[in-house]
N, C-alpha and C. Protein backbone atom coordinates (compact mmCIF):
# COMPACT_ATOMS: atom_id res chain seq x y z
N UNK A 1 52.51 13.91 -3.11
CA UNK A 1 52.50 15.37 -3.13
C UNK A 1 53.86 15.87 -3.62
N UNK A 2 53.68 16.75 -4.82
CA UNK A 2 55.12 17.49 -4.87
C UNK A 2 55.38 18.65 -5.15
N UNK A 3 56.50 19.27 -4.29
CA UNK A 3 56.24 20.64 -3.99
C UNK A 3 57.62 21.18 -4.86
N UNK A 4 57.58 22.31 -5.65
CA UNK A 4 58.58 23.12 -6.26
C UNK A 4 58.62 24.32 -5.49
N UNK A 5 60.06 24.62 -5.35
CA UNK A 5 60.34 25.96 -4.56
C UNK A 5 59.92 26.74 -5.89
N UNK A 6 59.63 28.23 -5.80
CA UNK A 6 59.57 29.24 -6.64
C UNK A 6 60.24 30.46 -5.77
N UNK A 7 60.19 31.44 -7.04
CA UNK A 7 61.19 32.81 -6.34
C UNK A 7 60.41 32.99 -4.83
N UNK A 8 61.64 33.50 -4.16
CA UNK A 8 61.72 33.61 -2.94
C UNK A 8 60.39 32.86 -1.55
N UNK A 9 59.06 33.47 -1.55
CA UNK A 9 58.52 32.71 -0.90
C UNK A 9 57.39 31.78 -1.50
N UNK A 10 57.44 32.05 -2.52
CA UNK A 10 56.53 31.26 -3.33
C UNK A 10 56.80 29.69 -3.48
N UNK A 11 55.79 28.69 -2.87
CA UNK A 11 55.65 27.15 -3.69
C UNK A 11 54.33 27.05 -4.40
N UNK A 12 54.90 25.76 -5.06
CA UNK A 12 53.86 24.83 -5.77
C UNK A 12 53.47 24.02 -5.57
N UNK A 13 52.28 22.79 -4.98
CA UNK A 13 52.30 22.35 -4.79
C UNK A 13 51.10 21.24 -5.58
N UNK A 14 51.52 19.81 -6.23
CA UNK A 14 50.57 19.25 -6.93
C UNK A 14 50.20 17.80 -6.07
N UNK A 15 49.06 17.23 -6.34
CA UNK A 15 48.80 16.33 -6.05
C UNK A 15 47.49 15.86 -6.87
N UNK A 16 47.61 14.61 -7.04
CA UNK A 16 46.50 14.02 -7.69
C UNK A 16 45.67 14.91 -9.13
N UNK A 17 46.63 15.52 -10.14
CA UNK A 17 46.28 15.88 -11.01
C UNK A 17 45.54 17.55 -10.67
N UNK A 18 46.07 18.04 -9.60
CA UNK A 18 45.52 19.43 -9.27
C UNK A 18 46.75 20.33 -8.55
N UNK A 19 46.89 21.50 -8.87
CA UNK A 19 47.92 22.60 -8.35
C UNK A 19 47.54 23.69 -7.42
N UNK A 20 48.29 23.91 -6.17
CA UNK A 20 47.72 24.75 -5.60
C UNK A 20 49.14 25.63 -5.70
N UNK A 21 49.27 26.86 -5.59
CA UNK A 21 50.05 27.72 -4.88
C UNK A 21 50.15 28.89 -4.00
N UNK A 22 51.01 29.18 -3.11
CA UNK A 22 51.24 29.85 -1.80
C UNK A 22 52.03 31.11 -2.52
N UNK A 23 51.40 32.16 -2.85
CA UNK A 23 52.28 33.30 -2.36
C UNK A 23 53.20 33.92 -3.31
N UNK A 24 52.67 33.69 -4.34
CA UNK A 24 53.38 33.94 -5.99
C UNK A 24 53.51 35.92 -5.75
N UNK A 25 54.44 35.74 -5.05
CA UNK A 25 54.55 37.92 -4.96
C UNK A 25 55.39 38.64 -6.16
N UNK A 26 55.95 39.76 -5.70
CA UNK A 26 56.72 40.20 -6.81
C UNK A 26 58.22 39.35 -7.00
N UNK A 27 58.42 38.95 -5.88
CA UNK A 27 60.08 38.54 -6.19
C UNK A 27 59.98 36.91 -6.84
N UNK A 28 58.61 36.48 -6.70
CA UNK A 28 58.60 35.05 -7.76
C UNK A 28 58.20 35.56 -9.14
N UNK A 29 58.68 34.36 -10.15
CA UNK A 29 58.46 34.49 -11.27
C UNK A 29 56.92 34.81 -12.08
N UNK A 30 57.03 35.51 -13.24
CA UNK A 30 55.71 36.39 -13.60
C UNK A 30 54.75 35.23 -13.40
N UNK A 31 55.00 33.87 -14.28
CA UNK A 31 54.04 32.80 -14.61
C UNK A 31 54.26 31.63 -13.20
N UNK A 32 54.40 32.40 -12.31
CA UNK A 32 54.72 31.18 -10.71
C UNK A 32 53.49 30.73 -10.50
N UNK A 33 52.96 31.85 -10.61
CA UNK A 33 51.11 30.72 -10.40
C UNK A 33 50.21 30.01 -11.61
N UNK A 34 50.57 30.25 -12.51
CA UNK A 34 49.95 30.11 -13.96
C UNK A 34 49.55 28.53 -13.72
N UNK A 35 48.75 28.04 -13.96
CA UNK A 35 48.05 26.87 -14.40
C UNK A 35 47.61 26.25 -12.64
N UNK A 36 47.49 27.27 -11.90
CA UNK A 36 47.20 26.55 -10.77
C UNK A 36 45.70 27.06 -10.53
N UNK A 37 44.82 25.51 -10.16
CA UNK A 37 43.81 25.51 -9.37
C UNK A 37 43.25 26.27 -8.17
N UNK A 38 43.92 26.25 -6.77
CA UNK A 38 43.84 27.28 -6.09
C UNK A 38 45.05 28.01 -5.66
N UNK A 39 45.12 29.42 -5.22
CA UNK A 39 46.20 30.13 -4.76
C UNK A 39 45.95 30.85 -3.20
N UNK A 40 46.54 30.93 -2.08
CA UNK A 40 46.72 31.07 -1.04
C UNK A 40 47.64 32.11 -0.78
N UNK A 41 47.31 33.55 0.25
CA UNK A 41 48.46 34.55 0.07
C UNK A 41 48.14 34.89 1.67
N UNK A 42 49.63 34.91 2.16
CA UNK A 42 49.57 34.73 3.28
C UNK A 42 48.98 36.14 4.19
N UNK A 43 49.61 37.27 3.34
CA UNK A 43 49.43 38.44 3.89
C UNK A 43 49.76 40.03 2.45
N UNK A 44 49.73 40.99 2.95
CA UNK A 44 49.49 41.88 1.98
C UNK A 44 50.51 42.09 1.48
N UNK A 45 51.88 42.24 1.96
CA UNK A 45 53.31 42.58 1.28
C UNK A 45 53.36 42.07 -0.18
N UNK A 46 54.43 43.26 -1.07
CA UNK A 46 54.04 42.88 -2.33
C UNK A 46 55.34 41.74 -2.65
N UNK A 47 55.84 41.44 -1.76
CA UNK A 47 56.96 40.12 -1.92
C UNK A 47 56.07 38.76 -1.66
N UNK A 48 54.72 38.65 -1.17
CA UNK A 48 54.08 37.73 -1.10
C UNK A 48 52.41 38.17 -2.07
N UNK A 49 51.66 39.11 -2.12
CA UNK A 49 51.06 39.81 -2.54
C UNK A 49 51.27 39.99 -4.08
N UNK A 50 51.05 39.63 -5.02
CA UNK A 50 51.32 40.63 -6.33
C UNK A 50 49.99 40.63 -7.06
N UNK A 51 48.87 41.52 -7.56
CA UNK A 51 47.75 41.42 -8.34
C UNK A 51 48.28 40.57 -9.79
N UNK A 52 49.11 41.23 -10.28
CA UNK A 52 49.33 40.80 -11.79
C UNK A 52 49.38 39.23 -11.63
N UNK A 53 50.79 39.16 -10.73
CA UNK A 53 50.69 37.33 -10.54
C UNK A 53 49.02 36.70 -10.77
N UNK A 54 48.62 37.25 -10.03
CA UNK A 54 47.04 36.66 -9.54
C UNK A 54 46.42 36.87 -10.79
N UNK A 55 46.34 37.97 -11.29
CA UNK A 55 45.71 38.38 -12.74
C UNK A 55 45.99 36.97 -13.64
N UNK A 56 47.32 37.26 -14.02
CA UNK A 56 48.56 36.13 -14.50
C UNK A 56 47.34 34.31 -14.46
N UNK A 57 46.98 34.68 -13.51
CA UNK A 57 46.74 32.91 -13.40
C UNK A 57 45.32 32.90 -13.58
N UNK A 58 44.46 33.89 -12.75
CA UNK A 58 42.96 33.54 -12.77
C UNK A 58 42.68 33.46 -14.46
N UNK A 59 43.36 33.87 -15.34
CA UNK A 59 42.86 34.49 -16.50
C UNK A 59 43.29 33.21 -17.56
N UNK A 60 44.27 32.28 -16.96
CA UNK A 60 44.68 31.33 -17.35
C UNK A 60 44.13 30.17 -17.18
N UNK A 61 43.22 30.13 -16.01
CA UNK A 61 42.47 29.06 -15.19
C UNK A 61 41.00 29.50 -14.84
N UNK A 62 40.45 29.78 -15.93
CA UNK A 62 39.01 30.58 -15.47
C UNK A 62 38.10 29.97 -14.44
N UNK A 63 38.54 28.48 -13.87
CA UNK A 63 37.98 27.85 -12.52
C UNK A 63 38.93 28.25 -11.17
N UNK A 64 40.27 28.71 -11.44
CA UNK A 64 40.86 28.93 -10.40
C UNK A 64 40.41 29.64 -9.79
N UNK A 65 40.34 29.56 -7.80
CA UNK A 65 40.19 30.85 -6.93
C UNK A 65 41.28 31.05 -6.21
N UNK A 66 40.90 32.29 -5.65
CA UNK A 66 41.90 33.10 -4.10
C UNK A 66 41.49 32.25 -3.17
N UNK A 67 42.54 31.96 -1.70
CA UNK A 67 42.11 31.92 -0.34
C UNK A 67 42.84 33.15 0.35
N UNK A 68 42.49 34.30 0.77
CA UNK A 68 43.11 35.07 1.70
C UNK A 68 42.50 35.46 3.12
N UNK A 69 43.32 36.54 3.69
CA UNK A 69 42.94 37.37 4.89
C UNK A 69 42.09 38.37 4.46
N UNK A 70 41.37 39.28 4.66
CA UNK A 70 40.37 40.08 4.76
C UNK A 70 40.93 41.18 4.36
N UNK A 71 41.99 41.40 5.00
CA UNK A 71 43.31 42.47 4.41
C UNK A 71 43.59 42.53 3.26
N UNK A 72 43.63 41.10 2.66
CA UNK A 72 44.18 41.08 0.71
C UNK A 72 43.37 41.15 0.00
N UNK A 73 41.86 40.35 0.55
CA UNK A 73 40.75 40.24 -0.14
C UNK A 73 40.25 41.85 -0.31
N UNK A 74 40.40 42.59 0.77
CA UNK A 74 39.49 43.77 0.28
C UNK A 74 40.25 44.60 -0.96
N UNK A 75 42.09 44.32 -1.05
CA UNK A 75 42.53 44.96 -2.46
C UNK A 75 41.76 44.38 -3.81
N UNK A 76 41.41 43.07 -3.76
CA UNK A 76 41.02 42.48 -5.20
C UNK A 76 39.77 41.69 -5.02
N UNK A 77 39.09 41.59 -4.22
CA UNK A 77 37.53 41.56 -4.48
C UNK A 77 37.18 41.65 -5.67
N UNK A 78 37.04 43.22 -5.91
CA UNK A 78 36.15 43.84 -6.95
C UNK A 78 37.00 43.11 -8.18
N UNK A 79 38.59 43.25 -8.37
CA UNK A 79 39.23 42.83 -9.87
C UNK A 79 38.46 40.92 -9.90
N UNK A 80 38.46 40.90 -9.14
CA UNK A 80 37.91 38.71 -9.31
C UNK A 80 36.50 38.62 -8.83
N UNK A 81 35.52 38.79 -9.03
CA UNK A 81 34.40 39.38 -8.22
C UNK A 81 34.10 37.75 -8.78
N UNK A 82 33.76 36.95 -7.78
CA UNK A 82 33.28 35.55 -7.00
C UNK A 82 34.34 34.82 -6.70
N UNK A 83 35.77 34.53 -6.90
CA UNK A 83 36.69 33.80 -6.93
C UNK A 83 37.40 34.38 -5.76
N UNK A 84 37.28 35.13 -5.02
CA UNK A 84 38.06 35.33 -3.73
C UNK A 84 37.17 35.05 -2.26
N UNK A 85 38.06 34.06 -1.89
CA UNK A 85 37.49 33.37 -0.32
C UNK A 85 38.37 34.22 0.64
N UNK A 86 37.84 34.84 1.56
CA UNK A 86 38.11 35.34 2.99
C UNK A 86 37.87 34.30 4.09
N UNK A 87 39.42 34.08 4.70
CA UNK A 87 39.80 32.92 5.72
C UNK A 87 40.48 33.99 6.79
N UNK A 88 40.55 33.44 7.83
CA UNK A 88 41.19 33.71 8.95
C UNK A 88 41.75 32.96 10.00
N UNK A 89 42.59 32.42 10.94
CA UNK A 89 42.60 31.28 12.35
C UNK A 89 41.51 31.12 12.54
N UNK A 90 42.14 29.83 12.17
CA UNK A 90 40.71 28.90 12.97
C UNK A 90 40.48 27.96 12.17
N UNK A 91 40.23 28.56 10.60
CA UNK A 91 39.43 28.27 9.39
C UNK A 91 39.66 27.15 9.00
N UNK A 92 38.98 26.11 8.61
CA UNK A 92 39.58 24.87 7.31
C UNK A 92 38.60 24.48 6.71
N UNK A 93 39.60 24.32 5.29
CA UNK A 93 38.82 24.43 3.90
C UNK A 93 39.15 23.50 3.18
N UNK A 94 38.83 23.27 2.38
CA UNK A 94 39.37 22.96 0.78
C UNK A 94 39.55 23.01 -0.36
N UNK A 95 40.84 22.73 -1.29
CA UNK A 95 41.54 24.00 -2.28
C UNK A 95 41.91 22.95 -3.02
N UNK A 96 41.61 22.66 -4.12
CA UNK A 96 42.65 21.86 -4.90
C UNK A 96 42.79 20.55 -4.71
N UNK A 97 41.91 19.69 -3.77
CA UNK A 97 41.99 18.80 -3.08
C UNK A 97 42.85 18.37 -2.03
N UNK A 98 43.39 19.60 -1.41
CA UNK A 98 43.70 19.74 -0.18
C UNK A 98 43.08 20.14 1.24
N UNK A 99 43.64 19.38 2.28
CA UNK A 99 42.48 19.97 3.15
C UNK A 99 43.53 21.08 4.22
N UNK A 100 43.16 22.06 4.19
CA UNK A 100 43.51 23.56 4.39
C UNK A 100 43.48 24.10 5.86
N UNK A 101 44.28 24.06 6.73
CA UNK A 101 44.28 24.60 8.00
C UNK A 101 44.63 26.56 8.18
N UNK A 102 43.76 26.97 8.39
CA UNK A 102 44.82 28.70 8.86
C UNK A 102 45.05 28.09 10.33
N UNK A 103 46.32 28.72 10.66
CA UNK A 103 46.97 29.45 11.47
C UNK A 103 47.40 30.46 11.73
N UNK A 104 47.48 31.33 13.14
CA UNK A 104 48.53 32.56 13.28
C UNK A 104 47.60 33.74 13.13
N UNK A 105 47.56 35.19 13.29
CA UNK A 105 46.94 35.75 13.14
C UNK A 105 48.19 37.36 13.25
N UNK A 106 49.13 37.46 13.31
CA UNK A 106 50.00 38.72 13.33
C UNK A 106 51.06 38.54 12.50
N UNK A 107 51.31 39.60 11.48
CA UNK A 107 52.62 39.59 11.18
C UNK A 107 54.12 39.57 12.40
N UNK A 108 55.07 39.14 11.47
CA UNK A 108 56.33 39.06 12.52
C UNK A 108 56.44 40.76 12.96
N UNK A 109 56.98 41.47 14.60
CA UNK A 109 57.60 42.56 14.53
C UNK A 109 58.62 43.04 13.31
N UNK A 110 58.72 43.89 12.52
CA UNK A 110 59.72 44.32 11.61
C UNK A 110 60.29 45.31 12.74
N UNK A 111 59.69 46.30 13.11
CA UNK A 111 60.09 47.29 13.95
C UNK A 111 59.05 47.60 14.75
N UNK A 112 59.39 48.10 16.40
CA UNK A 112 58.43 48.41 17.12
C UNK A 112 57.09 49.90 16.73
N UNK A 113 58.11 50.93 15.76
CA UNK A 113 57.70 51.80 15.34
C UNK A 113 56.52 51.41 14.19
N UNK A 114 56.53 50.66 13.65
CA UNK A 114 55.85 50.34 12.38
C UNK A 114 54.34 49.03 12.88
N UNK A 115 53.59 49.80 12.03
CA UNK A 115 52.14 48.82 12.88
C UNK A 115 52.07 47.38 12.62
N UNK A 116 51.54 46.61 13.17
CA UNK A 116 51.58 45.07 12.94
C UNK A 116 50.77 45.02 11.37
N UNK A 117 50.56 43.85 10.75
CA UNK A 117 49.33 43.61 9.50
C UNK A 117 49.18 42.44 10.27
N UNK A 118 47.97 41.97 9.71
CA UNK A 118 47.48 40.43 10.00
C UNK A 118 48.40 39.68 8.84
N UNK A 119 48.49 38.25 9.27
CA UNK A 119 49.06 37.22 8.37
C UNK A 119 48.95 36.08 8.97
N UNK A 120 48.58 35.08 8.07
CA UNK A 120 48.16 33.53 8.37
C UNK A 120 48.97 32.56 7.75
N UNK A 121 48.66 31.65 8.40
CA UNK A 121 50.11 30.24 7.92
C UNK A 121 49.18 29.20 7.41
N UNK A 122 49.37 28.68 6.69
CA UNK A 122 48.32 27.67 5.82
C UNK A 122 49.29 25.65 6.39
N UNK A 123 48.23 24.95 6.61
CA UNK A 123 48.71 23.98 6.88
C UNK A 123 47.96 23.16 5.74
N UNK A 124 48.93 22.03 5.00
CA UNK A 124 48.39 21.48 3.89
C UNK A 124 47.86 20.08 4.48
N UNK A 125 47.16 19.61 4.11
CA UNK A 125 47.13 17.50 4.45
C UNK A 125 47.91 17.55 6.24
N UNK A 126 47.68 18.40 7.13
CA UNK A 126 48.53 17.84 8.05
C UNK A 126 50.04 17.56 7.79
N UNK A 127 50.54 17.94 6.77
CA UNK A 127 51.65 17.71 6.18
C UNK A 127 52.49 19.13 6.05
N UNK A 128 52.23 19.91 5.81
CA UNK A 128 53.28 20.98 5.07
C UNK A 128 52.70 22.38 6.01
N UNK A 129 53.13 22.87 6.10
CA UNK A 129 53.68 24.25 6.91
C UNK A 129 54.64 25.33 6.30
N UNK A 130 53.21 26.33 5.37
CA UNK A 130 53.90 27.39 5.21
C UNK A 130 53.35 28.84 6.25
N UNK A 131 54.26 29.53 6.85
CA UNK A 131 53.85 30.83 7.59
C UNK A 131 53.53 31.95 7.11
N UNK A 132 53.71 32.36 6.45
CA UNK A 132 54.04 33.72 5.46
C UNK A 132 55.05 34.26 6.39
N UNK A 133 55.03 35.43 6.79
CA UNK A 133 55.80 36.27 7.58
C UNK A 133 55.33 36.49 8.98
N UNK A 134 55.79 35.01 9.42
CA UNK A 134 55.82 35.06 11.01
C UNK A 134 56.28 33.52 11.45
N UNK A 135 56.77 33.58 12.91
CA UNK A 135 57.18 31.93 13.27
C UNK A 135 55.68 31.81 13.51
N UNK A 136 54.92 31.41 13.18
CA UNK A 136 53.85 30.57 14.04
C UNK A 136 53.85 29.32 14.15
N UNK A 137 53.44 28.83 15.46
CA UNK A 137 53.71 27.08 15.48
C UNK A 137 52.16 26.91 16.13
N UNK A 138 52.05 25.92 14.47
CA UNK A 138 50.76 25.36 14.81
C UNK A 138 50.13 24.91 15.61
N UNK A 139 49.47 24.89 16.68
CA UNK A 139 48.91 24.87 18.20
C UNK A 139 48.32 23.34 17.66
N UNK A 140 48.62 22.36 18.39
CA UNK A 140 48.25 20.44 18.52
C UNK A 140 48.60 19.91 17.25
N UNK A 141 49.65 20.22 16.28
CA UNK A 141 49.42 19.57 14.95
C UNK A 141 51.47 19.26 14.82
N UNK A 142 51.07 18.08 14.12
CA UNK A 142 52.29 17.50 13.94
C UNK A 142 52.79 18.17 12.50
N UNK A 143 54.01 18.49 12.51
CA UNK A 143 54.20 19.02 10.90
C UNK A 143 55.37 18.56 10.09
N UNK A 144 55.33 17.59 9.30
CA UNK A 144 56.28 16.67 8.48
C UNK A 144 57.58 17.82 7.81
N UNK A 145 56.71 18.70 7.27
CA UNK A 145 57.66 19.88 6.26
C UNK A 145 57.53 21.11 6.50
N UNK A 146 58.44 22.05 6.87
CA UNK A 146 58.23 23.52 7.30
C UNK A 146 58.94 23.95 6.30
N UNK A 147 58.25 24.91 5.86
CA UNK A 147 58.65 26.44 4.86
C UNK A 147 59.20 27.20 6.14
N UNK A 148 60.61 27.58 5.58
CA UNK A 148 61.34 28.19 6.50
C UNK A 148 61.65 29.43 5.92
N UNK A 149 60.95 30.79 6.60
CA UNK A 149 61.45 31.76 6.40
C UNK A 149 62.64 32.34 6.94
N UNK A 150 63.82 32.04 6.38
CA UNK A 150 65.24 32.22 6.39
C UNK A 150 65.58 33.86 6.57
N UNK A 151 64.80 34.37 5.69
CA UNK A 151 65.50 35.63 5.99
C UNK A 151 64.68 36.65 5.78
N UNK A 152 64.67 37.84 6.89
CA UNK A 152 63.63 38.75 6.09
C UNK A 152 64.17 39.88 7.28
N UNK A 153 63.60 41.42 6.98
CA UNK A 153 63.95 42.38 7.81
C UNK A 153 63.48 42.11 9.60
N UNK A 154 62.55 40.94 9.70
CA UNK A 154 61.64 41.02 11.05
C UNK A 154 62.83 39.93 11.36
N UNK A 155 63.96 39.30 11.13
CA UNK A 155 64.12 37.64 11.79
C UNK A 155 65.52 38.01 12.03
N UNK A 156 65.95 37.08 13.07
CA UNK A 156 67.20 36.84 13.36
C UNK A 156 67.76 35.18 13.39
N UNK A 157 68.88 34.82 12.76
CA UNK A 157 69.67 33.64 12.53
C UNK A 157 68.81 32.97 14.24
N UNK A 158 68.90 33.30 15.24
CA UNK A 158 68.92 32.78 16.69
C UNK A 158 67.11 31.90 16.47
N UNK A 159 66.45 33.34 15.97
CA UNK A 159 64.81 32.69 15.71
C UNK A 159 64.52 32.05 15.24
N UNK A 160 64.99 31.78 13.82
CA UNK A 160 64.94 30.82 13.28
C UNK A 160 65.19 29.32 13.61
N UNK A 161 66.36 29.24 14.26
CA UNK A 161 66.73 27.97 14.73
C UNK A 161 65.78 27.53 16.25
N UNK A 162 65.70 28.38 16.64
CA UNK A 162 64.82 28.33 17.52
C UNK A 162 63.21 27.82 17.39
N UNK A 163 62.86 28.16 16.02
CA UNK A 163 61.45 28.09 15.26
C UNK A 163 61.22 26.58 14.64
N UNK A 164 61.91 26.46 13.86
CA UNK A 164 62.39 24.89 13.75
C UNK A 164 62.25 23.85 15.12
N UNK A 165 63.05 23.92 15.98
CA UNK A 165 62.88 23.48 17.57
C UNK A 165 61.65 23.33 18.21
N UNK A 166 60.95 24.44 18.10
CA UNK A 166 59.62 24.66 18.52
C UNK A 166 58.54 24.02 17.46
N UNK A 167 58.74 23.71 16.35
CA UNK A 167 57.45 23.22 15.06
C UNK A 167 58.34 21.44 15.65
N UNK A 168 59.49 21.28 15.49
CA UNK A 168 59.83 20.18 15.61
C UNK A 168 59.38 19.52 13.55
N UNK A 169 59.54 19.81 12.78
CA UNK A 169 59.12 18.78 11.46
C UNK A 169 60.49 18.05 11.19
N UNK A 170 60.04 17.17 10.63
CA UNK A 170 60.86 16.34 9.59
C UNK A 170 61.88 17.16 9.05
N UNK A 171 61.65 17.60 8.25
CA UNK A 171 62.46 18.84 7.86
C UNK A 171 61.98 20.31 7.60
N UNK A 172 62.74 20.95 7.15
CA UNK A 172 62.54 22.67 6.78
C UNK A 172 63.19 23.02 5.70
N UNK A 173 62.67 23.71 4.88
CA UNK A 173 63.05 23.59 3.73
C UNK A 173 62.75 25.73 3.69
N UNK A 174 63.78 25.74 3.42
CA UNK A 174 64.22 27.55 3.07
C UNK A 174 62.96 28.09 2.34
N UNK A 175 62.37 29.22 2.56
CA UNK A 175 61.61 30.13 1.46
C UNK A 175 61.80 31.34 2.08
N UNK A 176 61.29 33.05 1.68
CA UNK A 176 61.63 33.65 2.04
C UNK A 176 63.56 34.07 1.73
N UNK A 177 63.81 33.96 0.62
CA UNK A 177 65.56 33.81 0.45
C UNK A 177 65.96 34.48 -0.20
N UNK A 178 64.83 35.26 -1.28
CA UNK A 178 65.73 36.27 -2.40
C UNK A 178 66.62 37.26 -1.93
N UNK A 179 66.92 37.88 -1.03
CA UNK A 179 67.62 39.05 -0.53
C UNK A 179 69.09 38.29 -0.45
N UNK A 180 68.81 36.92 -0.34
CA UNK A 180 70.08 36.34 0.13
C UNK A 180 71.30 36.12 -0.11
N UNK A 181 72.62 36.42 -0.65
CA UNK A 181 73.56 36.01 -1.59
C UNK A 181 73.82 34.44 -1.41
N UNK A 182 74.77 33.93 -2.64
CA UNK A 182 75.32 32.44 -2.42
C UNK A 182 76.17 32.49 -1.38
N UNK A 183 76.75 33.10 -0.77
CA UNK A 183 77.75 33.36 0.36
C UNK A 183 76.56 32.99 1.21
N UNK A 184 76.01 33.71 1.52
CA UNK A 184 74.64 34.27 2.91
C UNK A 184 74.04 32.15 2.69
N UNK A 185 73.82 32.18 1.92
CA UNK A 185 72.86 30.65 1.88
C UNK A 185 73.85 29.31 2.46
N UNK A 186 75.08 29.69 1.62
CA UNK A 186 76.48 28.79 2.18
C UNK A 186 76.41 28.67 3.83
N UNK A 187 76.41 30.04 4.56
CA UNK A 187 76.42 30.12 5.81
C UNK A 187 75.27 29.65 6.59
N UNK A 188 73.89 29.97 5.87
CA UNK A 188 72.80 29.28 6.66
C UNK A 188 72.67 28.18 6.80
N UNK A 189 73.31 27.67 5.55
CA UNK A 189 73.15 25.86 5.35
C UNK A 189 74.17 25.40 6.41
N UNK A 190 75.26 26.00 6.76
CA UNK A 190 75.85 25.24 7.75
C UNK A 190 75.59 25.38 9.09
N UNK A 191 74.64 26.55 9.20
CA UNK A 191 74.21 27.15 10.62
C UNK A 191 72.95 26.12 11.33
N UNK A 192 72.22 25.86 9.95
CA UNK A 192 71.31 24.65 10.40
C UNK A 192 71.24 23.65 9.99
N UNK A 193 72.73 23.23 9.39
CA UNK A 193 73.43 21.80 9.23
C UNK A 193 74.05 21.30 10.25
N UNK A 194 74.56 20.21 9.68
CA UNK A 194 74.98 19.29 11.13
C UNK A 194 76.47 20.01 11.95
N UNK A 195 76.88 20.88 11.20
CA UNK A 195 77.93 22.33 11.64
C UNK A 195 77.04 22.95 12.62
N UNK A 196 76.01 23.28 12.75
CA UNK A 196 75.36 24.05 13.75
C UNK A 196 75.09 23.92 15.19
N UNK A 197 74.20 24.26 15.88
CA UNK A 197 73.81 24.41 16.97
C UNK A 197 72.85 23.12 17.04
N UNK A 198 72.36 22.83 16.09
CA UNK A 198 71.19 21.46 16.01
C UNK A 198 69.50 22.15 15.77
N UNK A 199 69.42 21.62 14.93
CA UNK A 199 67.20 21.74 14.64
C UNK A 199 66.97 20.38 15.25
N UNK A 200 67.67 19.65 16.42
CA UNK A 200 66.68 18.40 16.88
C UNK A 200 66.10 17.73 16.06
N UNK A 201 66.82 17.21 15.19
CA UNK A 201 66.59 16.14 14.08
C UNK A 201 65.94 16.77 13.10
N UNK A 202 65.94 17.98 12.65
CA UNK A 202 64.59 17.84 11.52
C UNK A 202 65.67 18.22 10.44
N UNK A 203 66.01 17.66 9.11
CA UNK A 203 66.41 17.66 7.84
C UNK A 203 66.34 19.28 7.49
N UNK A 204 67.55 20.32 6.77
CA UNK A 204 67.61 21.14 6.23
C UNK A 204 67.78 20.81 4.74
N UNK A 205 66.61 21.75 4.40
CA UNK A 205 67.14 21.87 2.69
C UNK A 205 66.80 23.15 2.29
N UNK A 206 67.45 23.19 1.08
CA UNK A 206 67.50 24.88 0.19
C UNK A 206 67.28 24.02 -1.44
N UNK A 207 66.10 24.49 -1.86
CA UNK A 207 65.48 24.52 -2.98
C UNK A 207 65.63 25.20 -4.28
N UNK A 208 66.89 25.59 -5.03
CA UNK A 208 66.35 26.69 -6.36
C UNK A 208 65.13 26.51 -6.61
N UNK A 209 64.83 27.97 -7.18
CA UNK A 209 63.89 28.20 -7.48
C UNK A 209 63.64 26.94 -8.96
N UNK A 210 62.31 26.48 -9.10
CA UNK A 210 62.11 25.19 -10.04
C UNK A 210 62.54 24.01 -9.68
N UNK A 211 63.47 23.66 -8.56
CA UNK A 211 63.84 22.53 -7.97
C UNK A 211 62.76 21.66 -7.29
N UNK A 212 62.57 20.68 -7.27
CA UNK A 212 61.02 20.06 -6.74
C UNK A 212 61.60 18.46 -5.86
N UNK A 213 60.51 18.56 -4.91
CA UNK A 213 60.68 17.78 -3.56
C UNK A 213 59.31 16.91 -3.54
N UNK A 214 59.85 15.54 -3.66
CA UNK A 214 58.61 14.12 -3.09
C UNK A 214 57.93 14.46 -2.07
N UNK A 215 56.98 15.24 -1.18
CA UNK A 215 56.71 15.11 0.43
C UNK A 215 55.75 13.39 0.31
């Protein structure tokens, strides 16, 4: 399996001659999903969310489909009319020749004033762990690789490290990062490097965007 970081929360992920991707929004690149088999969006925000992206690829891959929440599906239904699957907790599927876990069911608090959205965390092969925008920890499942949302208006440095602790993986690997400066990334890397407080063994890494990882 090998996974390429893309802009901010967006990966790629290939295996056995098939591409899936997570979450190609506005802050990843126009063609982040282009040539992929299936695509997975965690929740409605247009930093994870983007139609065009989606446009961008179905139109490129006339077998490719959607997996979403009920929330995303009802924006683009009608623009992909048969190619969008409605998932929720609980659900498992298969995408690309992956076998597909949801998790989670609430976005993270941003503010108490502002209403929750739904959002789901996709588990790949028992292997990979992306959240969209929330800690969720997969309830009985072991998780080799966590997509670590590093930074966003709902999170604090403390949760994070804390979130890691609680998934316990192999490692965690940054997404969620565009807001971030090279200063800001310098500091995280040492916050949940061996300079830190400790993630209880699990490996930190930070990905450029196009940089790609063996799982």
């Amino acid at each position: 399996m090998k996974l390429t970081k893309k802009g901010h929360a967006c990966v790629r992920i290939e295996k056995d001659g098939q591409t899936l991707v997570i979450d190609p929004g506005a802050f990843s690149e126009e063609d982040a999903a282009v040539g992929a088999d299936a695509i997975l969006v965690t929740h409605e925000h247009f930093d994870h969310f983007n139609e065009e992206r989606l446009r961008t690829a179905l139109d490129a891959n006339p077998a490719a489909q959607i997996w979403t929440l009920r929330s995303v599906a009802h924006h683009i239904s009608s623009a992909f009319p048969g190619r969008v699957n409605t998932i929720g907790e609980g659900d498992s599927f298969n995408a690309a020749g992956f076998d597909i876990e949801v998790h989670g069911q609430l976005h993270a608090v941003i503010h108490p004033d502002m209403p929750r959205i739904t959002n789901v965390g996709y588990l790949l092969d028992g292997v990979l762990f992306h959240p969209g925008d929330a800690l969720t920890v997969p309830a009985g499942r072991r998780v080799d690789t966590l997509m670590l949302p590093v930074h966003a208006p709902w999170n604090k440095f403390a949760e994070i490290l804390d979130y890691v602790r609680a998934v316990g993986p192999r490692r965690a690997v940054d997404i969620h990062d565009a807001l971030l400066s090279d200063v800001a990334h310098m500091v995280y890397g040492r916050m949940l490097g061996p300079e830190g407080p400790g993630t209880e063994g699990a490996e930190h890494l930070r990905l450029t965007p196009g940089e790609s990882l063996t799982l």
